[in-house]
Protein backbone atom coordinates (compact mmCIF):
# COMPACT_ATOMS: atom_id res chain seq x y z
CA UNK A 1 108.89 98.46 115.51
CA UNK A 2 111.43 98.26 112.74
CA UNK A 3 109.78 99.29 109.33
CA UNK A 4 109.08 97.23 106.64
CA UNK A 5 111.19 97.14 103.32
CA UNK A 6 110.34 95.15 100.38
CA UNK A 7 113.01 92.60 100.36
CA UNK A 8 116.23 92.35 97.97
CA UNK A 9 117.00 89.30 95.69
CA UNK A 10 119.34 87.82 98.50
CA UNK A 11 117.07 87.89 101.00
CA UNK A 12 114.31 85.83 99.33
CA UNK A 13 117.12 83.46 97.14
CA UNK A 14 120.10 83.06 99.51
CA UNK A 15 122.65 80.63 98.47
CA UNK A 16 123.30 77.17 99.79
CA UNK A 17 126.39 75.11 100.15
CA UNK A 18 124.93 73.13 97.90
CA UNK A 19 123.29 75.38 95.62
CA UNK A 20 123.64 78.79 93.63
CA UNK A 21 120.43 80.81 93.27
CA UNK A 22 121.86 83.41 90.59
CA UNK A 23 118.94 82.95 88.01
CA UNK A 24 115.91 83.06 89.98
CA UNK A 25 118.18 86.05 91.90
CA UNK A 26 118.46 87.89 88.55
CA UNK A 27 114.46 87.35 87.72
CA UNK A 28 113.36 87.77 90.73
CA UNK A 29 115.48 91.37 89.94
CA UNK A 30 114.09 92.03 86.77
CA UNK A 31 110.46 91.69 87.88
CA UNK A 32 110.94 94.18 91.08
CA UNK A 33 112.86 96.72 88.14
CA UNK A 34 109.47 96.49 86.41
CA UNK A 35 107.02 96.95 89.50
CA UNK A 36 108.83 99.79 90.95
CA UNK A 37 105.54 101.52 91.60
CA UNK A 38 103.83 99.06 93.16
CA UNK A 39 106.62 97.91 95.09
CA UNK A 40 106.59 101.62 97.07
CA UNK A 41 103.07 102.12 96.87
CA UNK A 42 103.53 98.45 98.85
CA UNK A 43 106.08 99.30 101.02
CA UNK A 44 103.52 102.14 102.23
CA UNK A 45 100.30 100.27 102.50
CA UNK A 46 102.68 97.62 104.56
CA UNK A 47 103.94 100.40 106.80
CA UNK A 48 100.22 101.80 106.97
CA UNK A 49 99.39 98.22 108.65
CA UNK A 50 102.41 97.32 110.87
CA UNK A 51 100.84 94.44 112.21
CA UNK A 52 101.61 92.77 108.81
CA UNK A 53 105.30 93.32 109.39
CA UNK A 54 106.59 90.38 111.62
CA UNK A 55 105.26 88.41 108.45
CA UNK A 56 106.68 89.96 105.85
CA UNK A 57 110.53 90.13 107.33
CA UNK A 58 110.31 86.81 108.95
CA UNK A 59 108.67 85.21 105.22
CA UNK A 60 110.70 87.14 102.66
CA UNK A 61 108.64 85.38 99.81
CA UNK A 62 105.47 86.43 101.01
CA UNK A 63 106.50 89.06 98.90
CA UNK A 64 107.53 88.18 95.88
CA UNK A 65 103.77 87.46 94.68
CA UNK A 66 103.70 91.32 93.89
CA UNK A 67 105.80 91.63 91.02
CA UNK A 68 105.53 87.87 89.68
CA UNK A 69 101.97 86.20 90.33
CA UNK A 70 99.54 85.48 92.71
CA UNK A 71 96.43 83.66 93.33
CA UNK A 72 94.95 84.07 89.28
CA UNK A 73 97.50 84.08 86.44
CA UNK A 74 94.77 86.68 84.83
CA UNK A 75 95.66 89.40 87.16
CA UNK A 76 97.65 92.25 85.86
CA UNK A 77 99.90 94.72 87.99
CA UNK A 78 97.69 96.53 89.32
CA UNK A 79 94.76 93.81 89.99
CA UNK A 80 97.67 91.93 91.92
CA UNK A 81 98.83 94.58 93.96
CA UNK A 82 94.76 95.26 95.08
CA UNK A 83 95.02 91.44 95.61
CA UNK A 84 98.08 91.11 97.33
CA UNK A 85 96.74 93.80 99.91
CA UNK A 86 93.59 93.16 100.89
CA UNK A 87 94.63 89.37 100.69
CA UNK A 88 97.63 90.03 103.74
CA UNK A 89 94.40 91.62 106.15
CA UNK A 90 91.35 89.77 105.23
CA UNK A 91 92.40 86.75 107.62
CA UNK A 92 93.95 88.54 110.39
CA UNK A 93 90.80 90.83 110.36
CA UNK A 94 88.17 88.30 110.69
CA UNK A 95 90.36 86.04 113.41
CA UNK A 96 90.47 89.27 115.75
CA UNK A 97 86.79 89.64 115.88
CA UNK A 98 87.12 86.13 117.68
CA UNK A 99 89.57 87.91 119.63
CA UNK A 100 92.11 85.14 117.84
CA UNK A 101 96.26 85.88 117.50
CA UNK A 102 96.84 86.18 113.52
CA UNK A 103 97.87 82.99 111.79
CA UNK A 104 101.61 83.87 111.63
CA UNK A 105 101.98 83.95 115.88
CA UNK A 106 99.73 80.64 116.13
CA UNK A 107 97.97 78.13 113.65
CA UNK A 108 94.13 77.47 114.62
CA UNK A 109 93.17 73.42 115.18
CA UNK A 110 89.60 72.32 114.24
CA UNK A 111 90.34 69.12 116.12
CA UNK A 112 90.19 65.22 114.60
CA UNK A 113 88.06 64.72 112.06
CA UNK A 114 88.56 61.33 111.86
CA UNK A 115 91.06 58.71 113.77
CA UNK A 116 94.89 60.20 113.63
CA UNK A 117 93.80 63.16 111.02
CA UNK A 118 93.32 66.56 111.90
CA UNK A 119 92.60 69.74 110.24
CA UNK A 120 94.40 73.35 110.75
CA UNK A 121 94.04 76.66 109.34
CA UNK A 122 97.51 77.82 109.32
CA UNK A 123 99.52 80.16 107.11
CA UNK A 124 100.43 79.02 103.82
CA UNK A 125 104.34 77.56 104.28
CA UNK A 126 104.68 76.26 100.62
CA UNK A 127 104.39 78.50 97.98
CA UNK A 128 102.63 82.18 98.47
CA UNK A 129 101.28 83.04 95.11
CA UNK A 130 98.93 79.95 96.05
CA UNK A 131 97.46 82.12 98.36
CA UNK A 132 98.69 83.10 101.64
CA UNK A 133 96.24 80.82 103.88
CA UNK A 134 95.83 76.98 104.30
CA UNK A 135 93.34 74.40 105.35
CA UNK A 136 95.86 71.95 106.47
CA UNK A 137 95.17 68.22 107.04
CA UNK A 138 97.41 66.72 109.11
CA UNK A 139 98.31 62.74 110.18
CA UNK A 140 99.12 63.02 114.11
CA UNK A 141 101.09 60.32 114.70
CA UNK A 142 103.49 61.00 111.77
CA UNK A 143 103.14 65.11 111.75
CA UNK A 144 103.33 64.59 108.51
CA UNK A 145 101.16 67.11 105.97
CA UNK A 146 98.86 65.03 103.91
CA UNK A 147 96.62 67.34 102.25
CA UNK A 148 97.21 70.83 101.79
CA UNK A 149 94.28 73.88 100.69
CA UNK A 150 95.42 77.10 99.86
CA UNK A 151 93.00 80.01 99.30
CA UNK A 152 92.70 83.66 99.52
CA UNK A 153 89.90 86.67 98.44
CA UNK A 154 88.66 87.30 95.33
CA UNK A 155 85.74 89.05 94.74
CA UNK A 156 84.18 89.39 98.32
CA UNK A 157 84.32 85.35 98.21
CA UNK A 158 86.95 82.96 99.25
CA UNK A 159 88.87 81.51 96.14
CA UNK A 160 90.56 78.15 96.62
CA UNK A 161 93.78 77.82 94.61
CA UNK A 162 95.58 74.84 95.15
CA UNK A 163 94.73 71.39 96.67
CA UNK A 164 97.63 68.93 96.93
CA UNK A 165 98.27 65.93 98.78
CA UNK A 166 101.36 64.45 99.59
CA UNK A 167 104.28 62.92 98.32
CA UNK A 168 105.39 60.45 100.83
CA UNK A 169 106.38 57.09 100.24
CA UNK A 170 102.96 55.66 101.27
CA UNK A 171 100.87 58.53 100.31
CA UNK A 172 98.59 56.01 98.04
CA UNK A 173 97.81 53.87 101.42
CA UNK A 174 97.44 57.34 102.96
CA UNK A 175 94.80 58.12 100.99
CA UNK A 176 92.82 54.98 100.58
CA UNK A 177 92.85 54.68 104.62
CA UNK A 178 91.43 58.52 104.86
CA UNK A 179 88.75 57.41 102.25
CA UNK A 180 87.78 54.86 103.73
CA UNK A 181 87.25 56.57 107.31
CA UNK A 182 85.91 59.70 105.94
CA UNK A 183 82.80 57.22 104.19
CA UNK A 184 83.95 57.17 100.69
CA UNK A 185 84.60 60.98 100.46
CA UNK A 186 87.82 60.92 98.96
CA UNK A 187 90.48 63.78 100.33
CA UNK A 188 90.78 66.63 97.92
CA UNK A 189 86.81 66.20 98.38
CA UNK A 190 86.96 66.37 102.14
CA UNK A 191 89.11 69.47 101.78
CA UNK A 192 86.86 71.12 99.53
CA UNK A 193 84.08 69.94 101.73
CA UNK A 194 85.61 71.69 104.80
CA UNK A 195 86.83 74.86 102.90
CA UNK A 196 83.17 75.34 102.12
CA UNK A 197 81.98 74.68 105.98
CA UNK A 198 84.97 77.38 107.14
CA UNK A 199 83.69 79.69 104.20
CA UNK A 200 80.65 79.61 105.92
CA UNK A 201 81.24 79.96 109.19
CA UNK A 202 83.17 83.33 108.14
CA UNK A 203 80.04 84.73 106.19
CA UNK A 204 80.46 83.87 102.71
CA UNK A 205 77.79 82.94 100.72
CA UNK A 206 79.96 81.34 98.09
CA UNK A 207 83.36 79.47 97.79
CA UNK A 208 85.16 80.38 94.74
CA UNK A 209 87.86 77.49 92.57
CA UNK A 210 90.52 78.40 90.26
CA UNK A 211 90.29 77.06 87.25
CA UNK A 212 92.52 74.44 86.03
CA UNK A 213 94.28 76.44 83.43
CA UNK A 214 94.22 79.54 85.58
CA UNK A 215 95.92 77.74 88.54
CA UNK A 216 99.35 78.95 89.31
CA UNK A 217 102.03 75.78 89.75
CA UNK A 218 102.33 74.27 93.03
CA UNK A 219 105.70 72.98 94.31
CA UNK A 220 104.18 71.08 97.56
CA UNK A 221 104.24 68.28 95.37
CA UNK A 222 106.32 67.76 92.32
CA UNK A 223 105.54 63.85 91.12
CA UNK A 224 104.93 63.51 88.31
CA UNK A 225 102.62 60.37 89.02
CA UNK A 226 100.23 62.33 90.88
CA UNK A 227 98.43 65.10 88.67
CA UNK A 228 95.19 67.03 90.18
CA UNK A 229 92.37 67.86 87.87
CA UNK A 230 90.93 70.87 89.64
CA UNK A 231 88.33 70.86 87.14
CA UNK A 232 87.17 67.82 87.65
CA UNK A 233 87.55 67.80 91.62
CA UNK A 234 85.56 71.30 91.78
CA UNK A 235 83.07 69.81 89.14
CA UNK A 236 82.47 66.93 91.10
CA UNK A 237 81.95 69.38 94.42
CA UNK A 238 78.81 70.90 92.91
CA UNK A 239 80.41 73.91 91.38
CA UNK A 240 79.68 75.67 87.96
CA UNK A 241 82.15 77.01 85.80
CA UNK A 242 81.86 81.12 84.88
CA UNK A 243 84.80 83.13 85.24
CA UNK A 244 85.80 81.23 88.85
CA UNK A 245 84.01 77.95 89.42
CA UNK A 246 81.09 78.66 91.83
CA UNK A 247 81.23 76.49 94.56
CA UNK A 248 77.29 76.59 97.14
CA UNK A 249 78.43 76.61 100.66
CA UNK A 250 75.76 75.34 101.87
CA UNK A 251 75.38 71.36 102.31
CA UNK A 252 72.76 69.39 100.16
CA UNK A 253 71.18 66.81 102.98
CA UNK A 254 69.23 65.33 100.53
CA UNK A 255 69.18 61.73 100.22
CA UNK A 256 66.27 60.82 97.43
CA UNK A 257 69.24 61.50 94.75
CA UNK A 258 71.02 58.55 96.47
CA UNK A 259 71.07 54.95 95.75
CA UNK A 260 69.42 53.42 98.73
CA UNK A 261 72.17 50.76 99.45
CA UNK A 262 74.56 54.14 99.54
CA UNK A 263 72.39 56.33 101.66
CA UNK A 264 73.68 54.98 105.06
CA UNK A 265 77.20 55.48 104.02
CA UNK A 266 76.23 58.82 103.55
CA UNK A 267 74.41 59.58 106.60
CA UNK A 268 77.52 58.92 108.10
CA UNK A 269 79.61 61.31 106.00
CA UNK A 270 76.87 64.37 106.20
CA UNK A 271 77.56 63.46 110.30
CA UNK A 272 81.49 63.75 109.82
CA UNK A 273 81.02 67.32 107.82
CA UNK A 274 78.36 68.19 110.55
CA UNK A 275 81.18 67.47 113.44
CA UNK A 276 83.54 69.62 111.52
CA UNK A 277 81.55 72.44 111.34
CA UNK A 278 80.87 72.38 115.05
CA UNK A 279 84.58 72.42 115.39
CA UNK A 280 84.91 75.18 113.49
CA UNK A 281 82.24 76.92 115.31
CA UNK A 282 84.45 75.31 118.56
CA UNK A 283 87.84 76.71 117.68
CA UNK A 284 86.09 80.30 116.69
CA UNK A 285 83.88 80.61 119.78
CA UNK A 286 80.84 80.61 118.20
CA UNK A 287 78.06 78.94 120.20
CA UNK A 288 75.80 76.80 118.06
């Protein structure tokens, strides 16, 4: 197996016939000139676990998060590197004690979750210093991305750090349709919802969110109309705000809290999150 070597400027920021990459080429430069000793003490640990290197030559960027930022804009050198590393093997880890491929060779599909939508756990194709791991939510007929969760390991819990939906032409419709079939739960809801169903079904007690101002800048969707409070959304998702908002992973059933003309619409969407985790269970082999 060829080794691994951490990549050059070109490999990560080729140019185009249409575009010269020269800046980000010279920054992305200048960071790596600053990391040097992370970047070999990298270069080992990646050697150490060869497994990890069909990733890292095929993805180039995967990376770059070392010497520029990943997951928490808090994290120094150091605390990213630690990050970074244990971050690249958590995943792949847990997916071979279901005697599962790692993400990279073949995505993992928890099925329809509601008429033409279905959820993934895939790699993270959009930007790595989101995280190198998605909850994807995908439309079938269109395979078109809709809804995208990225989230990685922070402190022995699972720490989302982006949600984003999509940018399409008729990604409003999109999103009133899902709403509307997922029983009022609107999507960045539904993926929290399910991020905290697959956090559980892995063994952690808690889900972790970024907060808002912590968040590093997502490039899955760049409109300017469309703005996500992460804040609010993890708020609103029963979470408390310390260092990380603390998201319980375990679902609240309970319907005296809810207005009794609501409390058959949400039978119906405790049901839905119910089906999903029996997916989840499906797609991992776990017998429930």
């Amino acid at each position: 197996m060829t080794d691994y070597n951490y990549p050059s400027a070109y490999q990560i920021y080729p140019d185009t016939p249409q575009k010269s990459y020269r800046l980000k080429r010279l920054r992305f430069w200048l960071r790596s000139r600053l990391h040097q000793k992370h970047i070999k003490l990298f270069t080992q640990f990646v050697n150490r676990n060869p497994a990890l290197i069909p990733l890292l030559n095929q993805r180039p960027n995967y990376s770059y998060p070392l010497v520029h930022r990943f997951l928490d804009k808090r994290f120094n050198a150091t605390q990213r590197f630690q990050a970074v590393c244990e971050n690249l093997t958590f995943i792949p880890q847990a997916l071979a004690q279901y005697s599962l491929p790692p993400l990279w060779e073949k995505s993992i599909i928890f099925g329809e979750i509601t008429d033409d939508f279905e959820l993934r756990l895939n790699i993270n194709e959009h930007q790595p210093m989101e995280g190198f791991w998605a909850l994807e939510l995908y439309q079938k007929s269109s395979q078109q991305l809709v809804y995208l969760l990225t989230f990685g390991l922070v402190n022995n819990a699972l720490l989302v750090g982006v949600i984003q939906g999509s940018n399409q032409a008729n990604a409003k419709d999109l999103m009133k349709q899902l709403t509307k079939q997922c029983y009022g739960l609107r999507p960045a809801h539904l993926m929290v919802e399910s991020m905290k169903l697959l956090a559980s079904v892995l063994g952690y007690n808690q889900l972790l969110g970024i907060p808002h101002k912590y968040q590093n800048k997502s490039r899955f969707i760049q409109s300017k109309r469309y703005v996500v409070d992460y804040d609010t959304i993890f708020s609103e998702s029963g979470g408390v705000l310390k260092d990380y908002w603390q998201l319980p992973v375990v679902m609240d059933k309970s319907l005296e809290r809810i207005p009794s003309k609501k409390r058959s619409m949400y039978r119906k969407r405790f049901a839905l999150l119910e089906q999903i985790e029996a997916n989840i269970r499906t797609a991992f082999g776990i017998k429930t």
